[in-house]
N, C-alpha and C. Protein backbone atom coordinates (compact mmCIF):
# COMPACT_ATOMS: atom_id res chain seq x y z
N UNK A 1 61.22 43.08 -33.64
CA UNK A 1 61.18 43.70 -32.32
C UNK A 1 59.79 43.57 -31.71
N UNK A 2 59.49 43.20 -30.44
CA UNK A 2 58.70 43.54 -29.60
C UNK A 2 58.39 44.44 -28.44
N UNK A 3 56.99 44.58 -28.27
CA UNK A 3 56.75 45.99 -26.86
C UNK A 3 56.33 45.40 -25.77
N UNK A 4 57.02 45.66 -24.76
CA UNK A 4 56.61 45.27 -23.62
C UNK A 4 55.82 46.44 -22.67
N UNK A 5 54.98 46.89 -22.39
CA UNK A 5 54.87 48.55 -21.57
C UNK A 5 55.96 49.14 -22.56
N UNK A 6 55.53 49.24 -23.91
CA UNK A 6 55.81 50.47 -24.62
C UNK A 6 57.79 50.41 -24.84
N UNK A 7 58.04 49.17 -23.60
CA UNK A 7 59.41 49.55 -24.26
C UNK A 7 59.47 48.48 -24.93
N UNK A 8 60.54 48.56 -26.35
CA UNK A 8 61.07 47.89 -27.48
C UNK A 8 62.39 46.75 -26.87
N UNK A 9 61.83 45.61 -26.57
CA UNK A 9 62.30 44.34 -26.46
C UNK A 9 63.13 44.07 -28.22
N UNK A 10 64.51 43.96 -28.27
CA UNK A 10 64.99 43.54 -29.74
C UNK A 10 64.65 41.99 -29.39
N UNK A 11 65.07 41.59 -30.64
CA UNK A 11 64.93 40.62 -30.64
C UNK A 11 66.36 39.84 -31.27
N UNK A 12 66.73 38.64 -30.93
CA UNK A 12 68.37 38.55 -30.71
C UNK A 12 68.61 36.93 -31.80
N UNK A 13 68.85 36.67 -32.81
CA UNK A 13 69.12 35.14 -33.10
C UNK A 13 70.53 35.15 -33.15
N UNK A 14 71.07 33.80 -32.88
CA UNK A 14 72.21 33.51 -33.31
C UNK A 14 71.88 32.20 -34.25
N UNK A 15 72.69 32.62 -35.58
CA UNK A 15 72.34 31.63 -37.02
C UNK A 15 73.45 31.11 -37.39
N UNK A 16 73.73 29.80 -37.04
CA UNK A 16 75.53 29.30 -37.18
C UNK A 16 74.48 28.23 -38.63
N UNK A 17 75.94 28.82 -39.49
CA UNK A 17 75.89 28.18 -40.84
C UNK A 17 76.64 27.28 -40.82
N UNK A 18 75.90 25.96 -41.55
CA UNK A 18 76.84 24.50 -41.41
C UNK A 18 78.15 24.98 -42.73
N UNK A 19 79.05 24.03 -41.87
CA UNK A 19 80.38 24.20 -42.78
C UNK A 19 80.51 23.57 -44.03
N UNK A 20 79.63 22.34 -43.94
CA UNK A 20 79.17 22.03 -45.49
C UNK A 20 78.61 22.54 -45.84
N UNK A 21 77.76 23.56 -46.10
CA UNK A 21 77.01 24.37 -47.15
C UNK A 21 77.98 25.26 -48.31
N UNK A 22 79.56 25.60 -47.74
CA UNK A 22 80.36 26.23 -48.06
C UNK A 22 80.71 25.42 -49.26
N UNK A 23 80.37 23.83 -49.53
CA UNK A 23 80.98 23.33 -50.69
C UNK A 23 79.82 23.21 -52.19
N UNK A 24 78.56 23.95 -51.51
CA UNK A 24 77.13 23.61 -52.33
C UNK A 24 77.59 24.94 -53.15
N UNK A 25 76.70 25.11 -54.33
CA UNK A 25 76.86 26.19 -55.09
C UNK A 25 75.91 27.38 -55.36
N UNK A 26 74.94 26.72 -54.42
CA UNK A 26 73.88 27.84 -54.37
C UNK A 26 73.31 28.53 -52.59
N UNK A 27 74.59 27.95 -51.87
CA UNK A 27 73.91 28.43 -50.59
C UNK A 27 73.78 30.08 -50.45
N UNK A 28 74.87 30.85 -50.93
CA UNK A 28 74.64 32.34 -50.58
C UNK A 28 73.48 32.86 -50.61
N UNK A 29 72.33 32.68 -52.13
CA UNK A 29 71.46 33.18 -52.55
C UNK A 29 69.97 32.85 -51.47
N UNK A 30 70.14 31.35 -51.16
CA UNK A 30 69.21 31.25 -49.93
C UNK A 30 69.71 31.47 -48.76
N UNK A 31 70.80 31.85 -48.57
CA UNK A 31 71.28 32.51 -46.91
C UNK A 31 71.03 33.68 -47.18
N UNK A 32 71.00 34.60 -47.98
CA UNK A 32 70.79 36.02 -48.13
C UNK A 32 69.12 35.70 -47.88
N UNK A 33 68.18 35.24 -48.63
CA UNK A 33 66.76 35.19 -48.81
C UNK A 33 66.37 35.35 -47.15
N UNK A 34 67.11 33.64 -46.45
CA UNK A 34 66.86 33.59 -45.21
C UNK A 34 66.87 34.49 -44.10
N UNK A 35 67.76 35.43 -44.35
CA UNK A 35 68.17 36.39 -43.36
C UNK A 35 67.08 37.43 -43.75
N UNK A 36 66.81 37.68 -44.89
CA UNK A 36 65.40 38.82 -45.05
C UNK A 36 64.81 38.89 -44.21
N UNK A 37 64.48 37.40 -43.68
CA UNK A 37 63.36 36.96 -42.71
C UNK A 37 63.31 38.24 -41.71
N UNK A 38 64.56 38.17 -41.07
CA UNK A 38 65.28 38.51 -39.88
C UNK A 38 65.49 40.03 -40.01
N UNK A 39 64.75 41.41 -40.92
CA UNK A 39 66.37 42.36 -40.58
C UNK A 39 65.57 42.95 -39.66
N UNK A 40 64.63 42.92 -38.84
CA UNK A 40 64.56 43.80 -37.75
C UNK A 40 65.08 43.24 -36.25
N UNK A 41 65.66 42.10 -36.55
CA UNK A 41 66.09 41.78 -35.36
C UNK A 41 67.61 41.78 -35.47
N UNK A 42 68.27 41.59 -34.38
CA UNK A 42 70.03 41.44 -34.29
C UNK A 42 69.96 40.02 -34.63
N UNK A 43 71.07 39.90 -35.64
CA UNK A 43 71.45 38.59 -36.13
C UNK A 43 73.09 38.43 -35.93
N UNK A 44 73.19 37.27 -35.19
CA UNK A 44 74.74 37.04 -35.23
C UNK A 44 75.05 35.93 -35.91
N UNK A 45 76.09 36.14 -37.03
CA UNK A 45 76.31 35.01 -37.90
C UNK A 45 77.59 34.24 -37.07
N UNK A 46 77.04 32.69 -36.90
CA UNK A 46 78.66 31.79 -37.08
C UNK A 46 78.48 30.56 -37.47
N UNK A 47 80.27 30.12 -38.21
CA UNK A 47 79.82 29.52 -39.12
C UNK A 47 80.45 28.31 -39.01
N UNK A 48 80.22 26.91 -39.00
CA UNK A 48 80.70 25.26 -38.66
C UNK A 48 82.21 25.67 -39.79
N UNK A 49 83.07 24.33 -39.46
CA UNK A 49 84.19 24.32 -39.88
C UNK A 49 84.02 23.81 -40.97
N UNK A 50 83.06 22.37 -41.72
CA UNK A 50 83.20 21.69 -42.18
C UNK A 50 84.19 20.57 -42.51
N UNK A 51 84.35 20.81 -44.13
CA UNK A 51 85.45 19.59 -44.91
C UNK A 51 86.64 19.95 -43.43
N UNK A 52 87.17 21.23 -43.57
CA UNK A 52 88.43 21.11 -42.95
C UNK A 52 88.64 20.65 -41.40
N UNK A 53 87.67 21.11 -40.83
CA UNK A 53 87.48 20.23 -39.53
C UNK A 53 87.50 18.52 -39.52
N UNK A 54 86.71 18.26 -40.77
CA UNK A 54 86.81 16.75 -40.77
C UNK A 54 88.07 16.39 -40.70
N UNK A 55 89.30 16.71 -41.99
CA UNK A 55 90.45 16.73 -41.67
C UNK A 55 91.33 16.61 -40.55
N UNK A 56 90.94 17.65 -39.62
CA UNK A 56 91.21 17.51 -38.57
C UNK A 56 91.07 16.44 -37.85
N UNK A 57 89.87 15.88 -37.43
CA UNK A 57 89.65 15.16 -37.08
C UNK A 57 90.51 13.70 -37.26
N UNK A 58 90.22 13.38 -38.81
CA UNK A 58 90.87 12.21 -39.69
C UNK A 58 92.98 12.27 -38.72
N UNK A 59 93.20 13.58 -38.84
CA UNK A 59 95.35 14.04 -38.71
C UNK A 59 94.75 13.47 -37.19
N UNK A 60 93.76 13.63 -36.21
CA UNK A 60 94.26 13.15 -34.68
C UNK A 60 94.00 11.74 -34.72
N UNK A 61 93.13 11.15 -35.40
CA UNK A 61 93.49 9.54 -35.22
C UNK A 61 94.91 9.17 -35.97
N UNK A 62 95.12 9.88 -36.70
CA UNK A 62 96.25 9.11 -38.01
C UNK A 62 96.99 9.48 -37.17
N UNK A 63 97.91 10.85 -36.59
CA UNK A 63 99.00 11.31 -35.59
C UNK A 63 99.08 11.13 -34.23
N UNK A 64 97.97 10.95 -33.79
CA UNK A 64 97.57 10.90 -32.27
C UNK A 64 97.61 12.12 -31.46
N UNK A 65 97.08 13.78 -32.57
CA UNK A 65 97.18 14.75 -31.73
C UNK A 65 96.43 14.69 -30.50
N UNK A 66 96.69 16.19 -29.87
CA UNK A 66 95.91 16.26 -28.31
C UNK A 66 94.89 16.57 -28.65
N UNK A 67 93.69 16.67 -27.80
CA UNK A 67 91.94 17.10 -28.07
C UNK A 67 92.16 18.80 -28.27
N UNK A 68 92.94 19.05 -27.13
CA UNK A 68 92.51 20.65 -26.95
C UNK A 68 93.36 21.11 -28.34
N UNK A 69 94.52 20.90 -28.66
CA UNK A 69 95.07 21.48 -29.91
C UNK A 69 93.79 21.34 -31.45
N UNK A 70 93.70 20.09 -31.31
CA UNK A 70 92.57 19.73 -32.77
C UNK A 70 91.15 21.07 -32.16
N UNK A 71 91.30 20.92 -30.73
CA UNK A 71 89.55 21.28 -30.92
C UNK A 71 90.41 23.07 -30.92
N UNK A 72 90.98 23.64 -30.77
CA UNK A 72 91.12 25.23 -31.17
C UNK A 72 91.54 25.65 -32.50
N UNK A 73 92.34 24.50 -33.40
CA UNK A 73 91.93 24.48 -34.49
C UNK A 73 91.06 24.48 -35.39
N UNK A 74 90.08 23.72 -34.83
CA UNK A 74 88.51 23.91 -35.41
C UNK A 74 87.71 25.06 -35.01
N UNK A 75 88.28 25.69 -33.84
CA UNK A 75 87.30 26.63 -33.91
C UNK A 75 88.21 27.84 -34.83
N UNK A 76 89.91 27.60 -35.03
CA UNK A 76 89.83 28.92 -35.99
C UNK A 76 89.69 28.60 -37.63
N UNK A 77 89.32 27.31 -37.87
CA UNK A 77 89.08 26.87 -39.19
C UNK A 77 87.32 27.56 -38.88
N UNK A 78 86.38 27.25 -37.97
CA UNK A 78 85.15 28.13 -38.04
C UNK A 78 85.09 29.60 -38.00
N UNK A 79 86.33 30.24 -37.48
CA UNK A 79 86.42 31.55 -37.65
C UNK A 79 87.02 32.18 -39.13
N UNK A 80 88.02 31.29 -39.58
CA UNK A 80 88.17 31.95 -41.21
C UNK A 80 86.96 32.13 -41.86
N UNK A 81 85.98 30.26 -41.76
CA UNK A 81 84.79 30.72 -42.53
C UNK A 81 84.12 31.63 -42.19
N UNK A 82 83.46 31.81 -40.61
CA UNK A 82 82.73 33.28 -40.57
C UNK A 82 82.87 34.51 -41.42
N UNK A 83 84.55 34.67 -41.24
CA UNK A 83 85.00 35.93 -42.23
C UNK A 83 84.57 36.11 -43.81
N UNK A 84 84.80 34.32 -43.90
CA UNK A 84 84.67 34.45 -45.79
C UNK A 84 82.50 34.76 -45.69
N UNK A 85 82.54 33.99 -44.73
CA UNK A 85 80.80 34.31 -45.11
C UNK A 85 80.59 35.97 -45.12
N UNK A 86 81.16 36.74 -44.13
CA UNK A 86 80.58 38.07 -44.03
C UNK A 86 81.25 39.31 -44.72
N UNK A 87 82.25 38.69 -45.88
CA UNK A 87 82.76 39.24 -46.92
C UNK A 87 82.32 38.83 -48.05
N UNK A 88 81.20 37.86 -48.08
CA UNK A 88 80.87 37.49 -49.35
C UNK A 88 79.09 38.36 -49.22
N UNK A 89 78.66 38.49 -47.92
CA UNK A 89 77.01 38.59 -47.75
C UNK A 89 77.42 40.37 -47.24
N UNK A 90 78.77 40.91 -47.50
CA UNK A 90 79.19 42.23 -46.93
C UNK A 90 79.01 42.98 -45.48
N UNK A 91 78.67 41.96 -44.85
CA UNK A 91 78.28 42.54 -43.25
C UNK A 91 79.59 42.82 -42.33
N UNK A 92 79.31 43.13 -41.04
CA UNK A 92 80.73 43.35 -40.27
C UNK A 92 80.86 41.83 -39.47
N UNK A 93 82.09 41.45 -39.36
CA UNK A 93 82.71 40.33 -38.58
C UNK A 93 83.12 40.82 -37.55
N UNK A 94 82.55 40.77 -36.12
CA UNK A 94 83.66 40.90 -34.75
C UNK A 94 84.52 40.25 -34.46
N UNK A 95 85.91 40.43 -34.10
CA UNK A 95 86.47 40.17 -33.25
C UNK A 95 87.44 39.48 -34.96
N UNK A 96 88.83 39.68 -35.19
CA UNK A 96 89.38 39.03 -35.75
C UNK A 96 91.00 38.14 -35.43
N UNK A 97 91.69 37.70 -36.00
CA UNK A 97 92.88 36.42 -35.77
C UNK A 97 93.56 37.02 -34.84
N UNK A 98 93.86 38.54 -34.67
CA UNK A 98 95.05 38.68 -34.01
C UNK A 98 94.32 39.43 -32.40
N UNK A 99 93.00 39.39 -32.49
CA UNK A 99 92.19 40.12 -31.48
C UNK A 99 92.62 38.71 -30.34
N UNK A 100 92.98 38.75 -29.28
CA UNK A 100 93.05 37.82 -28.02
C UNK A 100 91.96 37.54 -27.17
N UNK A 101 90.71 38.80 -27.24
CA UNK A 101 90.57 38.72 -26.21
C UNK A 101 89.35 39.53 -26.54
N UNK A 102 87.96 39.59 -26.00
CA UNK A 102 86.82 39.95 -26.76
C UNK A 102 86.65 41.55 -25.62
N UNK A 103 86.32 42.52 -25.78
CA UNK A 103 85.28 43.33 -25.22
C UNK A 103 84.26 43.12 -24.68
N UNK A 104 83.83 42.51 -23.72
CA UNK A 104 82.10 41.99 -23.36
C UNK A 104 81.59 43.24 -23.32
N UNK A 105 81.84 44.14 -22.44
CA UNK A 105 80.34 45.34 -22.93
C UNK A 105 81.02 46.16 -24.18
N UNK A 106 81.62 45.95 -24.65
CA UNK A 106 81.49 46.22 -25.88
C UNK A 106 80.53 45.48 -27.06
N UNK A 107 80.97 44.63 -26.80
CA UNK A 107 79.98 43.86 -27.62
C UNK A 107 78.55 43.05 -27.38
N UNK A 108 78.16 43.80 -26.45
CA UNK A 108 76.87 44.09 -25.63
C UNK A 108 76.14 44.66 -26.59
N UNK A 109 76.91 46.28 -26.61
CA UNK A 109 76.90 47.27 -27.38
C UNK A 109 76.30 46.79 -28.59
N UNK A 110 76.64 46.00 -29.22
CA UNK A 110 76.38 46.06 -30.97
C UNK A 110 75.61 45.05 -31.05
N UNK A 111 74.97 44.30 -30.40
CA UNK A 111 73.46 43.79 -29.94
C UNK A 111 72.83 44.61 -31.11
N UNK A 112 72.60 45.42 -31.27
CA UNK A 112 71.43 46.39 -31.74
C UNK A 112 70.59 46.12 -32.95
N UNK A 113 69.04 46.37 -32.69
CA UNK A 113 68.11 46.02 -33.81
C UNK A 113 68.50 46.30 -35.31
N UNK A 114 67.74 45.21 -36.32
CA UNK A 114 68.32 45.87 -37.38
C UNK A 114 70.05 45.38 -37.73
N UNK A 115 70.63 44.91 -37.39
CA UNK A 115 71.96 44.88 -37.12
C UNK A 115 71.73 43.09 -37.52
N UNK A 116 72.88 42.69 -38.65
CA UNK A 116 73.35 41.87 -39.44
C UNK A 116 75.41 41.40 -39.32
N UNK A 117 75.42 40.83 -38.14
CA UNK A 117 77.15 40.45 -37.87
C UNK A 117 77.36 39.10 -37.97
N UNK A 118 79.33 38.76 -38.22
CA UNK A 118 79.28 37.75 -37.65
C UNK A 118 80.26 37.97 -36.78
N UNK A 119 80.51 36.56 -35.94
CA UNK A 119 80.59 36.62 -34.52
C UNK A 119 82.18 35.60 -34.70
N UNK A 120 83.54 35.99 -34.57
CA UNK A 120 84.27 34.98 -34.27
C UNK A 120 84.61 34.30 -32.79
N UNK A 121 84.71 33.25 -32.85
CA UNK A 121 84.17 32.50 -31.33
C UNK A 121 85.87 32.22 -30.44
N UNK A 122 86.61 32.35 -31.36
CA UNK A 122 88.15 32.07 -30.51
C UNK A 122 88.36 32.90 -29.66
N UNK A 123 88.29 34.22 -29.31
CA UNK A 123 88.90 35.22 -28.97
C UNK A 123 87.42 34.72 -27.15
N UNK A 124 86.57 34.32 -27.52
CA UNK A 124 85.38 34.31 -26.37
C UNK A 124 86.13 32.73 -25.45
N UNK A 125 86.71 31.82 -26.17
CA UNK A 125 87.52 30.62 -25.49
C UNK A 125 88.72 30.98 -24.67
N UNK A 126 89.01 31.94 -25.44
CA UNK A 126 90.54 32.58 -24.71
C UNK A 126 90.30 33.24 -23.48
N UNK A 127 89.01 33.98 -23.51
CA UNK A 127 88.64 34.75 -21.97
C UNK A 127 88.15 34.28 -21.17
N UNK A 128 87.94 32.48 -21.22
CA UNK A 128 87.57 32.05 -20.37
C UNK A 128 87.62 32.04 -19.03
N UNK A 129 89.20 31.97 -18.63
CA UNK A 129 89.79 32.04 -17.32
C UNK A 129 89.19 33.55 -16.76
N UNK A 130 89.22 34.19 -17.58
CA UNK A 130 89.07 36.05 -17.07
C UNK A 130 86.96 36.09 -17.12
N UNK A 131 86.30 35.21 -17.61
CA UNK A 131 85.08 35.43 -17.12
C UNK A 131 84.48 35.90 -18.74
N UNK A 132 84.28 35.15 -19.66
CA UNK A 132 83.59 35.26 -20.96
C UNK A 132 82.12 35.31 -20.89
N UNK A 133 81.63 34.67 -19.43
CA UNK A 133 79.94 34.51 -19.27
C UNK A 133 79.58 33.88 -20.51
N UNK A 134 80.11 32.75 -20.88
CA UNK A 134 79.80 31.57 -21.75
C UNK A 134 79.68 30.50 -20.85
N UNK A 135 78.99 29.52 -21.17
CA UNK A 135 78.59 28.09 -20.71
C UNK A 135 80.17 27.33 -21.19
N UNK A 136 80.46 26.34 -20.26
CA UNK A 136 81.64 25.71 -20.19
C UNK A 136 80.81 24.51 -21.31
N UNK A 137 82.29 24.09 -22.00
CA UNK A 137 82.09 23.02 -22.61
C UNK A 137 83.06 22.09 -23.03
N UNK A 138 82.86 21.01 -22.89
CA UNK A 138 83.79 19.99 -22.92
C UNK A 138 84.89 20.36 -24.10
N UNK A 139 86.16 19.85 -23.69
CA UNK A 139 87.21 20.15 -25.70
C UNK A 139 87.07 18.69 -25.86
N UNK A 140 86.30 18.14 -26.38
CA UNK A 140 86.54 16.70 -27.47
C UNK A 140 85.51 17.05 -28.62
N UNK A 141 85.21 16.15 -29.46
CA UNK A 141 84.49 15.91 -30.29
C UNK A 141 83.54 15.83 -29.64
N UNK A 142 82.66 15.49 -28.86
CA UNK A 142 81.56 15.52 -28.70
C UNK A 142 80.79 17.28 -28.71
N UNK A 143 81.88 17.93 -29.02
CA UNK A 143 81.08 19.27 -28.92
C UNK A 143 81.90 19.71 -30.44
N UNK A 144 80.71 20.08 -31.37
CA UNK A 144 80.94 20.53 -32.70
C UNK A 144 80.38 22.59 -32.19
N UNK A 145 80.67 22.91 -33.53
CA UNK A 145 80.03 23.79 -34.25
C UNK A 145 78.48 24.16 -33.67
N UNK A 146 77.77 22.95 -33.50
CA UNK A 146 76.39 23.14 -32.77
C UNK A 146 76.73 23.71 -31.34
N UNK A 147 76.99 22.96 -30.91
CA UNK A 147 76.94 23.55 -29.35
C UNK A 147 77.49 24.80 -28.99
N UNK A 148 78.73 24.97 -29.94
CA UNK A 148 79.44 26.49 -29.29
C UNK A 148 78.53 27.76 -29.87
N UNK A 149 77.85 27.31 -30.83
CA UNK A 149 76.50 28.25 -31.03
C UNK A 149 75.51 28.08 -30.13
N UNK A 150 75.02 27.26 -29.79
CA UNK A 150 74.21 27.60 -28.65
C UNK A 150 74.92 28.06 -27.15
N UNK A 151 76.05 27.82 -27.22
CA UNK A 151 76.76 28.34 -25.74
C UNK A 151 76.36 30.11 -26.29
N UNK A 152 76.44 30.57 -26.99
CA UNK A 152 76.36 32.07 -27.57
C UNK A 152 75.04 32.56 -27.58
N UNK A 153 73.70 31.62 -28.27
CA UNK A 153 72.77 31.51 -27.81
C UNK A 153 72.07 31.46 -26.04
N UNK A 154 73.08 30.99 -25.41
CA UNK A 154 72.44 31.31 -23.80
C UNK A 154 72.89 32.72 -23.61
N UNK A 155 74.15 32.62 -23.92
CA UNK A 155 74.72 34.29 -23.41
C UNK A 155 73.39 35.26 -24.13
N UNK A 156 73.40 35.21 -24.95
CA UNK A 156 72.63 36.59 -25.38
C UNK A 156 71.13 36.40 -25.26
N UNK A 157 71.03 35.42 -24.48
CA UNK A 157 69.33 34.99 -24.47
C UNK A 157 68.58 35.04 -25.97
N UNK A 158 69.27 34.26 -26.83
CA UNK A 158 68.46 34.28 -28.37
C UNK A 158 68.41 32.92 -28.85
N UNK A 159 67.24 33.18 -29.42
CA UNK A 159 67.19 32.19 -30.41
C UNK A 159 68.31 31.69 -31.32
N UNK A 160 68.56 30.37 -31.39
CA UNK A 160 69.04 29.18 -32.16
C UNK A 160 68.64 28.69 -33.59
N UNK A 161 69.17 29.08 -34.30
CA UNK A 161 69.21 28.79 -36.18
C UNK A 161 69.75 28.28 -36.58
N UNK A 162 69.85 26.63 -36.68
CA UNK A 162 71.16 25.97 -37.53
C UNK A 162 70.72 25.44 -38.57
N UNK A 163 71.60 26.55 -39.58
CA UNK A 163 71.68 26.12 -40.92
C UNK A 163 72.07 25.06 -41.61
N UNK A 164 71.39 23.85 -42.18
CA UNK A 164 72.35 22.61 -42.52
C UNK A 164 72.30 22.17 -44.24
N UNK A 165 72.71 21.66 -44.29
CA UNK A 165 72.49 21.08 -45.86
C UNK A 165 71.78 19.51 -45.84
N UNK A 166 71.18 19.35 -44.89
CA UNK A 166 70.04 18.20 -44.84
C UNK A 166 68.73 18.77 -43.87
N UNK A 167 67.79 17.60 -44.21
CA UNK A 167 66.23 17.98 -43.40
C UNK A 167 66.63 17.21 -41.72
N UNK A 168 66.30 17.77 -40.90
CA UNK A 168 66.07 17.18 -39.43
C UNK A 168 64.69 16.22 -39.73
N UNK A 169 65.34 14.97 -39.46
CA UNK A 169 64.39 13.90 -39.37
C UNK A 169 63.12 13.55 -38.24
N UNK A 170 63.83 14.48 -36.95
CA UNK A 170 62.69 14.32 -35.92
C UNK A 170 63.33 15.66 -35.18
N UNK A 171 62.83 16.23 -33.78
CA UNK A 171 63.00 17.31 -33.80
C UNK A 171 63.32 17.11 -31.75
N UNK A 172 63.79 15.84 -31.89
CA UNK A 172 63.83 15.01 -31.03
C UNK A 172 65.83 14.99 -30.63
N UNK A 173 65.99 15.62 -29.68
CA UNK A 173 67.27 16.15 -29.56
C UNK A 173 68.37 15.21 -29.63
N UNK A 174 67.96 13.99 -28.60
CA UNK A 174 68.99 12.68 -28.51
C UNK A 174 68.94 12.18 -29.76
N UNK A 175 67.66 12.01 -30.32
CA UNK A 175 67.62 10.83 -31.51
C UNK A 175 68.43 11.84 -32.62
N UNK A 176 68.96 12.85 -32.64
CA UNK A 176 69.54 13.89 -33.66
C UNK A 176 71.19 13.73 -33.23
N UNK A 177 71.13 13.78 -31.80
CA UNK A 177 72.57 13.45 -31.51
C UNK A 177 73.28 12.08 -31.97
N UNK A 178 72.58 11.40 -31.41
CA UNK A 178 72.41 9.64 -32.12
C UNK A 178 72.78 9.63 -33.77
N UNK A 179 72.48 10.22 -33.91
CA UNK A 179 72.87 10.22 -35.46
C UNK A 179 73.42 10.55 -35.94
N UNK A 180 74.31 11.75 -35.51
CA UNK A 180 75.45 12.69 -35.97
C UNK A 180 74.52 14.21 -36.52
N UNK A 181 73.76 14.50 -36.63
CA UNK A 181 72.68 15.34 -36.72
C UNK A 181 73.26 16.63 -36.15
N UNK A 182 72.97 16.37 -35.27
CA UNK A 182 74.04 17.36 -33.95
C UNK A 182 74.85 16.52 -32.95
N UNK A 183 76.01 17.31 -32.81
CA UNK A 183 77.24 16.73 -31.84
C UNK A 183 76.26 16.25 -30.58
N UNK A 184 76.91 15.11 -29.92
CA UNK A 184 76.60 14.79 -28.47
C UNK A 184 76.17 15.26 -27.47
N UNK A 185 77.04 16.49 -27.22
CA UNK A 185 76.80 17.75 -26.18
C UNK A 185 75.86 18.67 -26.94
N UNK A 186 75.11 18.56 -27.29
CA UNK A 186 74.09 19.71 -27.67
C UNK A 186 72.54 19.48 -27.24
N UNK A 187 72.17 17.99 -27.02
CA UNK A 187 70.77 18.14 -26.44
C UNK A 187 70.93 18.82 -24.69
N UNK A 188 72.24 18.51 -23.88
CA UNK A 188 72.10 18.94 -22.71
C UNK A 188 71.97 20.48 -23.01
N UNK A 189 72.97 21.38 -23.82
CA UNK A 189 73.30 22.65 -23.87
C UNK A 189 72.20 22.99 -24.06
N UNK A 190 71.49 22.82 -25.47
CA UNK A 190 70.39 23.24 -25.84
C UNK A 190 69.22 23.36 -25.00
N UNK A 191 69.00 22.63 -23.98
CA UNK A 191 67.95 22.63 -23.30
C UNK A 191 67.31 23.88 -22.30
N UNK A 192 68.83 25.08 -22.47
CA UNK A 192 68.73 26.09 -21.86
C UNK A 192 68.23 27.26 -22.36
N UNK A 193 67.82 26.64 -23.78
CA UNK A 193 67.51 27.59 -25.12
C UNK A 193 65.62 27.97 -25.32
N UNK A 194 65.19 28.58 -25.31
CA UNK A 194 64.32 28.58 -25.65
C UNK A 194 63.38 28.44 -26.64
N UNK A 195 64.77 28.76 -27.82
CA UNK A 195 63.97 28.44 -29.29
C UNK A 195 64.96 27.85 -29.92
N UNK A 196 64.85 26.39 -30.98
CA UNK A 196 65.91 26.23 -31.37
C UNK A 196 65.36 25.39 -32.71
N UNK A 197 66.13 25.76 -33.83
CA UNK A 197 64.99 26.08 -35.59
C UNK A 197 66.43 25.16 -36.11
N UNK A 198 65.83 24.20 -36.74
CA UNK A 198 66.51 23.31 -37.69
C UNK A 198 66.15 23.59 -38.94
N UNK A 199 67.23 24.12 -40.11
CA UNK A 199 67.07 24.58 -41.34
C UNK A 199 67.71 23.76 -41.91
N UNK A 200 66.99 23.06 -43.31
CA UNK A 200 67.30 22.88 -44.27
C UNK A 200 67.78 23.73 -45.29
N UNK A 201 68.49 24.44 -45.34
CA UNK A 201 68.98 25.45 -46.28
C UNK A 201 68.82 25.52 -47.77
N UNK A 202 69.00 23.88 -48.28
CA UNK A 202 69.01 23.66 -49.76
C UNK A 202 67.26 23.53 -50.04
N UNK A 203 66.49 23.01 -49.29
CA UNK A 203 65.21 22.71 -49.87
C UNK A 203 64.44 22.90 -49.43
């Protein structure tokens, strides 16, 4: 937390955990360490789809599904994991499978310092039409796991934490997109961000 004229500015990250880390055997113990960093600030956990998203991916070339069906699948294959992450690290998960439809000042509300959540992202796609105050984003592949964390990252004006199971080679947004590093759509999104932290998680 910071003071501005005496009043207490929190301080806000959103920390989306890559979906491959879920297959390593030691990520919990350094995601717990990592978050130490953090407990005086609000932390919102969310978490990439991984293996099973790939899948996904692999069934729409092999079947010829639609974009928007594969891409809301992936985001509730990223919302199971959120759950399993914040039942394994014991924190609270907002918003769950059968929730439609999010609370915005409600969940304004639980902003609060000190405060360790994670965040499921389906129920914030669904309110789109009704006014989610999320950044629009394309449904193809070009928008992963990265970007819909930073779309969450503008909303709450916070800092950007992506957890990965490799080192960022340059810190250089296109040349990261270029590579598969981060999805396509994330050097434009990102650019609205103010802080944005590439973690190596394993090393």
């Amino acid at each position: 937390m910071n003071k501005v004229n005496n009043k207490v500015i929190n301080k806000v990250n959103v920390i989306k955990i890559g979906g491959s880390l879920l297959t390593t055997t030691n990520y919990l113990p350094r995601l717990q360490a990592y978050l130490e960093q953090f407990t005086e600030h609000s932390n919102l956990l969310i978490c990439g789809g991984g293996l099973e998203v790939e899948r996904i991916r692999q069934h729409q070339l092999q079947y010829n599904l639609r974009h928007k069906e594969c891409h809301y699948n992936s985001i509730q294959v990223m919302d199971r994991n959120t759950r399993l992450i914040c039942e394994k690290l014991g924190v609270t998960c907002h918003g769950n499978e059968q929730e439609q439809f999010i609370d915005m000042n409600r969940l304004a509300s639980l902003v609060q310092p000190g405060t360790t959540q994670g965040l499921e992202v389906l129920p914030f796609f669904n309110q789109h039409e009704s006014g989610s105050g999320l950044p629009r984003l394309p449904i193809s592949w070009c928008v992963t796991s990265d970007s819909i964390a930073a779309s969450f990252a503008i909303k709450f004006k916070a800092d950007l934490h992506l957890l990965k199971s490799t080192f960022a080679p340059t810190q250089e947004l296109e040349t990261l997109a270029r590579t598969g590093y981060v999805d396509r759509h994330f050097p434009l999104i990102a650019s609205d961000i103010s802080s944005v932290r590439f973690v190596d998680l394993l090393h």
